[in-house]
Structure formats: structure tokens, C-alpha cells
PDB file of N, CA and C in Angstrom:
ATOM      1  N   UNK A   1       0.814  -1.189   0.000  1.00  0.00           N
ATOM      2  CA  UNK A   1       0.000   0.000   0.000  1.00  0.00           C
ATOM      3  C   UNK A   1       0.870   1.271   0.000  1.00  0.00           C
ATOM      4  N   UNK A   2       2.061   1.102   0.685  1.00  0.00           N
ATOM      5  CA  UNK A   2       2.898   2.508   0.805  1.00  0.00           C
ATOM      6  C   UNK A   2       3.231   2.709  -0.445  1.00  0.00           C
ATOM      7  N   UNK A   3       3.286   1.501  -1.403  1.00  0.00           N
ATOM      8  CA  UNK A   3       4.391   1.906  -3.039  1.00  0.00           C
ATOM      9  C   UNK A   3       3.205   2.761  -3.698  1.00  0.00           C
ATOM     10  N   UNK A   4       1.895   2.225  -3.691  1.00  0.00           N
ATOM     11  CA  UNK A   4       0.646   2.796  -4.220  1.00  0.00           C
ATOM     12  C   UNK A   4       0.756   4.236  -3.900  1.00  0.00           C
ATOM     13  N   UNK A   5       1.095   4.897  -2.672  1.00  0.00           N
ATOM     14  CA  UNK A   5       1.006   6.052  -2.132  1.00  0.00           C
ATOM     15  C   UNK A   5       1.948   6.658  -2.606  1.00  0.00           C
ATOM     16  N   UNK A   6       3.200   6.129  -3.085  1.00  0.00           N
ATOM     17  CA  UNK A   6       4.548   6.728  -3.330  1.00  0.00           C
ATOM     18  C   UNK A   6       4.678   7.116  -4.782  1.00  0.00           C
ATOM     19  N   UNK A   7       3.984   6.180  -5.381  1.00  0.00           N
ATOM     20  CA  UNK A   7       3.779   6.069  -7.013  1.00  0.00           C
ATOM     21  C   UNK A   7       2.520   7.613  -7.238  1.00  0.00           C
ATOM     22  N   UNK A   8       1.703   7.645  -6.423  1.00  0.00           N
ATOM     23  CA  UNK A   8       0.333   8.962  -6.641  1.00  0.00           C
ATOM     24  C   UNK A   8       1.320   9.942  -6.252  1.00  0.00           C
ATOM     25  N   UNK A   9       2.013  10.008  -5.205  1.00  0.00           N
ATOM     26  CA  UNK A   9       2.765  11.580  -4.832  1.00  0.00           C
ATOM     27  C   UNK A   9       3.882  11.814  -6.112  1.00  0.00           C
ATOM     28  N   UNK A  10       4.611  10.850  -6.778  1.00  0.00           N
ATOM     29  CA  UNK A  10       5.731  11.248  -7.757  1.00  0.00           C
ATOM     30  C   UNK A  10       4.731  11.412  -8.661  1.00  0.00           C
ATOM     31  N   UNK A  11       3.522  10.951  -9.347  1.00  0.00           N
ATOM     32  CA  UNK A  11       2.587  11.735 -10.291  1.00  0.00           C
ATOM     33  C   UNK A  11       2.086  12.823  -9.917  1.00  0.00           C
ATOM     34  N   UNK A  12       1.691  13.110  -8.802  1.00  0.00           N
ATOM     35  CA  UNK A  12       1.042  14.953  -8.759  1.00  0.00           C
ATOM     36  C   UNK A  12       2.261  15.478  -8.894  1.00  0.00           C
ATOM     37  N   UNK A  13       3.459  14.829  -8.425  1.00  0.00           N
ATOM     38  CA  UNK A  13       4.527  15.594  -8.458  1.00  0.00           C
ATOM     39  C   UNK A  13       4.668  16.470  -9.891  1.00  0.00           C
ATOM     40  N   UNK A  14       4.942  15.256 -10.320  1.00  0.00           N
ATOM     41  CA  UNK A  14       5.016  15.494 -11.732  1.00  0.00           C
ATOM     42  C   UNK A  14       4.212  16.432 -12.726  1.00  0.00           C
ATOM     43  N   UNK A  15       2.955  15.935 -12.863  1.00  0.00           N
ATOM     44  CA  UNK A  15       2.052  16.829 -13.025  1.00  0.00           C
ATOM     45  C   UNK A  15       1.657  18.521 -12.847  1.00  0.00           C
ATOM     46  N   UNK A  16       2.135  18.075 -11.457  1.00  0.00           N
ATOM     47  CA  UNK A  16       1.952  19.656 -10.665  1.00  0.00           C
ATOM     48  C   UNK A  16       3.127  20.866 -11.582  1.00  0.00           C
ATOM     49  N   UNK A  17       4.375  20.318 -11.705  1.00  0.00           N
ATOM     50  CA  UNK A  17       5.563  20.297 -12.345  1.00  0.00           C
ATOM     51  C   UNK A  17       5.456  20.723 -14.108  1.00  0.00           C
ATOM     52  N   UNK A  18       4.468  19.676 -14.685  1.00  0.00           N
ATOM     53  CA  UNK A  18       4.657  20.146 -16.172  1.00  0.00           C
ATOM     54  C   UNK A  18       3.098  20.671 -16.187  1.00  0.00           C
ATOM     55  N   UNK A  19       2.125  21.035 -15.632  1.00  0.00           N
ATOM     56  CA  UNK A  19       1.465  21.819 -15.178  1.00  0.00           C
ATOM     57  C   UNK A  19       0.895  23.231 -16.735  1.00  0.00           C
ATOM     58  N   UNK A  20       0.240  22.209 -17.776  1.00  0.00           N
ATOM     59  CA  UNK A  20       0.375  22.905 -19.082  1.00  0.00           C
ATOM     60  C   UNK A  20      -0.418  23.843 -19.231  1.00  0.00           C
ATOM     61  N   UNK A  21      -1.165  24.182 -17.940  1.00  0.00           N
ATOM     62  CA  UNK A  21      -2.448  25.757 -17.939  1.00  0.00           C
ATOM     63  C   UNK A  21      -1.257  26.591 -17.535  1.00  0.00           C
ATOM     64  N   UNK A  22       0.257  26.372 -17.217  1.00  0.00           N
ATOM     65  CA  UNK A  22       0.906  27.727 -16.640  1.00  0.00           C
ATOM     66  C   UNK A  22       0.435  28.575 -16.023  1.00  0.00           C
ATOM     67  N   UNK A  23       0.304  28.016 -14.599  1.00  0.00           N
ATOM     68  CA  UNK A  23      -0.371  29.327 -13.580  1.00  0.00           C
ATOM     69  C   UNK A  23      -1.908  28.865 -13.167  1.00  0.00           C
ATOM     70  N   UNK A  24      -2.501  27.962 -13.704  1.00  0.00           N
ATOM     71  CA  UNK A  24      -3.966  27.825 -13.492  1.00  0.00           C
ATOM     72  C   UNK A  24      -3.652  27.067 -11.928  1.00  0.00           C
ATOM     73  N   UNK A  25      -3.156  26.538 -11.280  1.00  0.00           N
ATOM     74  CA  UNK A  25      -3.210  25.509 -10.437  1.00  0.00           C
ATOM     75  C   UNK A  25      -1.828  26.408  -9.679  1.00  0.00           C
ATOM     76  N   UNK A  26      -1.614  26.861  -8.540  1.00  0.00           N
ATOM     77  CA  UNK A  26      -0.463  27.168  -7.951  1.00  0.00           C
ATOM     78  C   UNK A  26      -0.760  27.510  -6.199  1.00  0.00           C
ATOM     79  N   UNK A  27       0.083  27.172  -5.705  1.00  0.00           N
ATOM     80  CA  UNK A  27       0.141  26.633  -4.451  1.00  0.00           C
ATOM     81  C   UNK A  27       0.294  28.026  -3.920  1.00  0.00           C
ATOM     82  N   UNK A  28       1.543  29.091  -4.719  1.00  0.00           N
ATOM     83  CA  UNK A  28       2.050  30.247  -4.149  1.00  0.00           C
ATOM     84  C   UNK A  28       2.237  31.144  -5.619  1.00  0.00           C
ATOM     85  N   UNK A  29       1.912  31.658  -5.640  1.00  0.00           N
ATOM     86  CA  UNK A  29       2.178  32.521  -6.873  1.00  0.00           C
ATOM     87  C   UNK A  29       3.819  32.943  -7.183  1.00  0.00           C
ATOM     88  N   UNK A  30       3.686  32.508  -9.128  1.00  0.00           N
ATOM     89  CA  UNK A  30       4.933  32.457  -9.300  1.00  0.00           C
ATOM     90  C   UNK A  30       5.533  34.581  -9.069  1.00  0.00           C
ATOM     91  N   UNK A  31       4.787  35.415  -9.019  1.00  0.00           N
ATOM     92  CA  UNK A  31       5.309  36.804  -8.913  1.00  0.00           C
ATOM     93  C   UNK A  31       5.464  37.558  -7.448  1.00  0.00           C
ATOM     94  N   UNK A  32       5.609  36.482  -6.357  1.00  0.00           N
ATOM     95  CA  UNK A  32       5.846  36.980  -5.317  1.00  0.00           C
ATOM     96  C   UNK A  32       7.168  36.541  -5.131  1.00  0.00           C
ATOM     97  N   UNK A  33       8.124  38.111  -4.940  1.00  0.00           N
ATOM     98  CA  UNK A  33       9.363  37.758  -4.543  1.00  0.00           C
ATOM     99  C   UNK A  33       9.946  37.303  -3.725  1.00  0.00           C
ATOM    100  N   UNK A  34      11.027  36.023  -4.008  1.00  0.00           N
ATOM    101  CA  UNK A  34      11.840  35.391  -3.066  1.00  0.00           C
ATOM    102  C   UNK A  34      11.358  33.575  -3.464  1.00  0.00           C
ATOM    103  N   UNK A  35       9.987  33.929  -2.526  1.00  0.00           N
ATOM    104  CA  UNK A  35       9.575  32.735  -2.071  1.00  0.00           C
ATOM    105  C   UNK A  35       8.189  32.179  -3.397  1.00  0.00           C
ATOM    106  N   UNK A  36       8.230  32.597  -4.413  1.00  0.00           N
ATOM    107  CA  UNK A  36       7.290  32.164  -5.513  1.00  0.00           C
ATOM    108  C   UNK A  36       7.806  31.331  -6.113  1.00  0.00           C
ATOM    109  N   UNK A  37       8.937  30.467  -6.232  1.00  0.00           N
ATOM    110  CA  UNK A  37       9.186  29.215  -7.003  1.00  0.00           C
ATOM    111  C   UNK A  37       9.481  27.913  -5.917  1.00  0.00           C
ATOM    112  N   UNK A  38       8.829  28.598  -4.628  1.00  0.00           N
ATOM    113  CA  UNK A  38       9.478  27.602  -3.408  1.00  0.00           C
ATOM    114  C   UNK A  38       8.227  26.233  -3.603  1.00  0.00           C
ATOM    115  N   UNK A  39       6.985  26.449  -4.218  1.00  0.00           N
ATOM    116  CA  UNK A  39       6.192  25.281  -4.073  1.00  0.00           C
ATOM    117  C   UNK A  39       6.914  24.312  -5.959  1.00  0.00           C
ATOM    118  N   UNK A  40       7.666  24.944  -6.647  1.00  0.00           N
ATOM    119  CA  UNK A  40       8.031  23.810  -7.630  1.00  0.00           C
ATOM    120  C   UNK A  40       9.408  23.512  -7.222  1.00  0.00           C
ATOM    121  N   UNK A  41      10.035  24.094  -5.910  1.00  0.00           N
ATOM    122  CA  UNK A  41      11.232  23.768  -5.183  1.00  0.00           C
ATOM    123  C   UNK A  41      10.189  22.193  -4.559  1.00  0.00           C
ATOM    124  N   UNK A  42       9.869  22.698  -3.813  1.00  0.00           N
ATOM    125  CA  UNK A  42       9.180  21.693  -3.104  1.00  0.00           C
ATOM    126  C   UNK A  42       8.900  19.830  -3.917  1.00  0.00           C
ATOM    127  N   UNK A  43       8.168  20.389  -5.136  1.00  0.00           N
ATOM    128  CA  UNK A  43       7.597  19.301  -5.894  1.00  0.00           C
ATOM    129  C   UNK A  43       8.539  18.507  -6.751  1.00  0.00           C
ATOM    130  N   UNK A  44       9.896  19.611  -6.991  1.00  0.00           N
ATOM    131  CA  UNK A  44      10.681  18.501  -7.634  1.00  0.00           C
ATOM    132  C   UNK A  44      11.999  17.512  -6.613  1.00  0.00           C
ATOM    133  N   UNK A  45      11.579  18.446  -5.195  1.00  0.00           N
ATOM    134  CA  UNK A  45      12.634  17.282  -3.559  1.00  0.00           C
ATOM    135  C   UNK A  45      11.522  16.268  -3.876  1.00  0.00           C
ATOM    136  N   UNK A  46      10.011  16.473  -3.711  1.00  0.00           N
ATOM    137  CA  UNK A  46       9.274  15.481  -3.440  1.00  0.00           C
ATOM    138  C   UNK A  46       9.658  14.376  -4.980  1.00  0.00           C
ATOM    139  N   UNK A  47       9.497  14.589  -5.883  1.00  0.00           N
ATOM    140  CA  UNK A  47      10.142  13.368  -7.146  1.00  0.00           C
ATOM    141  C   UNK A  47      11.241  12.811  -7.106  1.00  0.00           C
ATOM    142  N   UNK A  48      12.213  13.934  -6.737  1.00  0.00           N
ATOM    143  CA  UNK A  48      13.621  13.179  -6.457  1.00  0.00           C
ATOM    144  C   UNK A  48      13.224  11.692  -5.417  1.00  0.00           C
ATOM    145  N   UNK A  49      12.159  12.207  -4.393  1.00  0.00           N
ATOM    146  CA  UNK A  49      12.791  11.519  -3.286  1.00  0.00           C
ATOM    147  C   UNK A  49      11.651   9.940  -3.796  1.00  0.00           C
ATOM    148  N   UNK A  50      11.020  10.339  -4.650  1.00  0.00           N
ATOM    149  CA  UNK A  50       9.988   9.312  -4.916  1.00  0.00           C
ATOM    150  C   UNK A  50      10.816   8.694  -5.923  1.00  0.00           C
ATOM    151  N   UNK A  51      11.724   8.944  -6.752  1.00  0.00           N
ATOM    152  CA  UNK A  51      12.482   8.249  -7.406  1.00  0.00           C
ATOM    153  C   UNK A  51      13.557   7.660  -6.835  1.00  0.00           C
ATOM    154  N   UNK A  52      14.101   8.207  -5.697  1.00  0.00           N
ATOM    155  CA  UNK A  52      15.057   7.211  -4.906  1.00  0.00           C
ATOM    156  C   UNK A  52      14.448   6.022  -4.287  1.00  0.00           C
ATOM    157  N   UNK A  53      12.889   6.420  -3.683  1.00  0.00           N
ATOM    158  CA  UNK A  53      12.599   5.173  -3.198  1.00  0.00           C
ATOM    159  C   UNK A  53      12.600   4.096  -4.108  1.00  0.00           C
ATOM    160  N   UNK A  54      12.474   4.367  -5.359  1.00  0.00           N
ATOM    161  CA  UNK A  54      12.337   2.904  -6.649  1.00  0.00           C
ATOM    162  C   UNK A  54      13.824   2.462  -6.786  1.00  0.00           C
ATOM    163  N   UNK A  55      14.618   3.337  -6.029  1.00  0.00           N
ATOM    164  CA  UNK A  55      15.949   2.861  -6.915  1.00  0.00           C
ATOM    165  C   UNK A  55      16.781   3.718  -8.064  1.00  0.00           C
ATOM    166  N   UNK A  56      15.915   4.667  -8.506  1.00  0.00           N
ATOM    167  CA  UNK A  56      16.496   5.642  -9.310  1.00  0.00           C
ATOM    168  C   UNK A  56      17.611   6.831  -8.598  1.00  0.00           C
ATOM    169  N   UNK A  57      18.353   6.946  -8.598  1.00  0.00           N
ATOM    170  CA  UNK A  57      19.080   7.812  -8.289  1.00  0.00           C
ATOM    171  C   UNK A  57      19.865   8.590  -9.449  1.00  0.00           C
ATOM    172  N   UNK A  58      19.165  10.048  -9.388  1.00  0.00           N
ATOM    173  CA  UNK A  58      19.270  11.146 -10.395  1.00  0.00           C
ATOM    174  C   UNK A  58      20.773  11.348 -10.654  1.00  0.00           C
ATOM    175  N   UNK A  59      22.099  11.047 -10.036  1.00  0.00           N
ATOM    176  CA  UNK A  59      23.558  10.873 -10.830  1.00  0.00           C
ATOM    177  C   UNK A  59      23.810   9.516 -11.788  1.00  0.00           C
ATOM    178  N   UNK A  60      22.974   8.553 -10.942  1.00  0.00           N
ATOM    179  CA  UNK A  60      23.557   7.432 -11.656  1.00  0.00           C
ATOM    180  C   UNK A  60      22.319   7.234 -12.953  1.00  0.00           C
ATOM    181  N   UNK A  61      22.060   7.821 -13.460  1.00  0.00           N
ATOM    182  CA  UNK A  61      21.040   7.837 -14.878  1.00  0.00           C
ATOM    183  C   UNK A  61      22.098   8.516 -15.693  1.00  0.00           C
ATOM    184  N   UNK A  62      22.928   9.582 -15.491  1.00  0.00           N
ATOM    185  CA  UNK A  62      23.515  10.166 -16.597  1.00  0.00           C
ATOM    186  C   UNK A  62      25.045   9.407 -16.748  1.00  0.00           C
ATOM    187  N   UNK A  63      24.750   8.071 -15.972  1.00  0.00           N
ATOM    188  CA  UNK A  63      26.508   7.743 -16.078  1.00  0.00           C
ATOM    189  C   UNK A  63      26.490   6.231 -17.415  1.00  0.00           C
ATOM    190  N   UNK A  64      27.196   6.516 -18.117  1.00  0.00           N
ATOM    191  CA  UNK A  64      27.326   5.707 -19.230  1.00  0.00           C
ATOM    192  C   UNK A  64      27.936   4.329 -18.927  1.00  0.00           C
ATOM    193  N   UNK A  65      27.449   3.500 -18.408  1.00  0.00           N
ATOM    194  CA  UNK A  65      28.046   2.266 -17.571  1.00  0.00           C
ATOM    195  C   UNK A  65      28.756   2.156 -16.555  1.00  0.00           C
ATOM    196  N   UNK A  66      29.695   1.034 -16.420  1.00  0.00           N
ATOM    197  CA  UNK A  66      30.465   1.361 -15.334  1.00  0.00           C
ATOM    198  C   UNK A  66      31.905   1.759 -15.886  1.00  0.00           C
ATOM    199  N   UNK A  67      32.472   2.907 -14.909  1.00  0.00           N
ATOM    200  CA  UNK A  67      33.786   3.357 -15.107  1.00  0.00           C
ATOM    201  C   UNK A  67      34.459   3.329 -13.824  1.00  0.00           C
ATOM    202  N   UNK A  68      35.801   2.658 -14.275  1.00  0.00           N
ATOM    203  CA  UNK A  68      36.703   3.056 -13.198  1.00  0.00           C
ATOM    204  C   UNK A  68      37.620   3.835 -13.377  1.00  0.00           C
ATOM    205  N   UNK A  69      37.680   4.901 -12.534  1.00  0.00           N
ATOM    206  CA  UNK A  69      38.795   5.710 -12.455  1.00  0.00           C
ATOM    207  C   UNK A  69      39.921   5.520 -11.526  1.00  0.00           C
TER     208      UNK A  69
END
């Protein structure tokens, strides 16, 4: 039941994120200074962290196999 819950929060995440009315749906308005991009701050910790729980970890996607240095 928790993966069910984890899988709905990385989709609103998401969603909330590519969000194609621009501005129709917003938590904090993007023209208040400082603190107006803090709710898509928010939504993309919350994906990161919903993608770590699967196992995804956002460095190791851009690494081209294994390398040793």
C-alpha cells in the first residue's frame, strides 16, 4: 500500500511540475518575490525523493556504464 502512495505523490509531483495551464493551479504565486518558485522547489525534492525510493538515483542515470577511475 505505501508503493501505491509513493507512485500517486511522484505523479502529482510530476504533473503539478509540467502543469500545461501555466499558472492555473499554484500553491504560491509564481510573482511573489523570493519565495514564488518555493512550491516547484518543493515538488521537484518530493520526485527526487519518490524516485530514490524505486531505486532511481538522479547521478547514476547520466553515467554511461560502469567506469573506473
Amino acid at each position: 500500500m505505501k508503493k501505491y502512495g509513493i507512485i500517486l505523490l511522484g505523479l502529482l509531483s510530476t504533473i503539478y511540475l509540467l502543469n500545461p495551464t501555466a499558472g492555473f493551479f499554484e500553491l504560491i504565486p509564481d510573482n511573489i518575490p523570493i519565495i514564488g518558485n518555493l512550491d516547484e522547489a518543493a515538488a521537484v525534492a518530493l520526485l527526487v525523493m519518490c524516485l530514490r525510493y524505486f531505486g532511481y538515483e538522479l547521478p547514476d542515470i547520466f553515467n554511461r556504464g560502469d567506469r573506473t577511475s
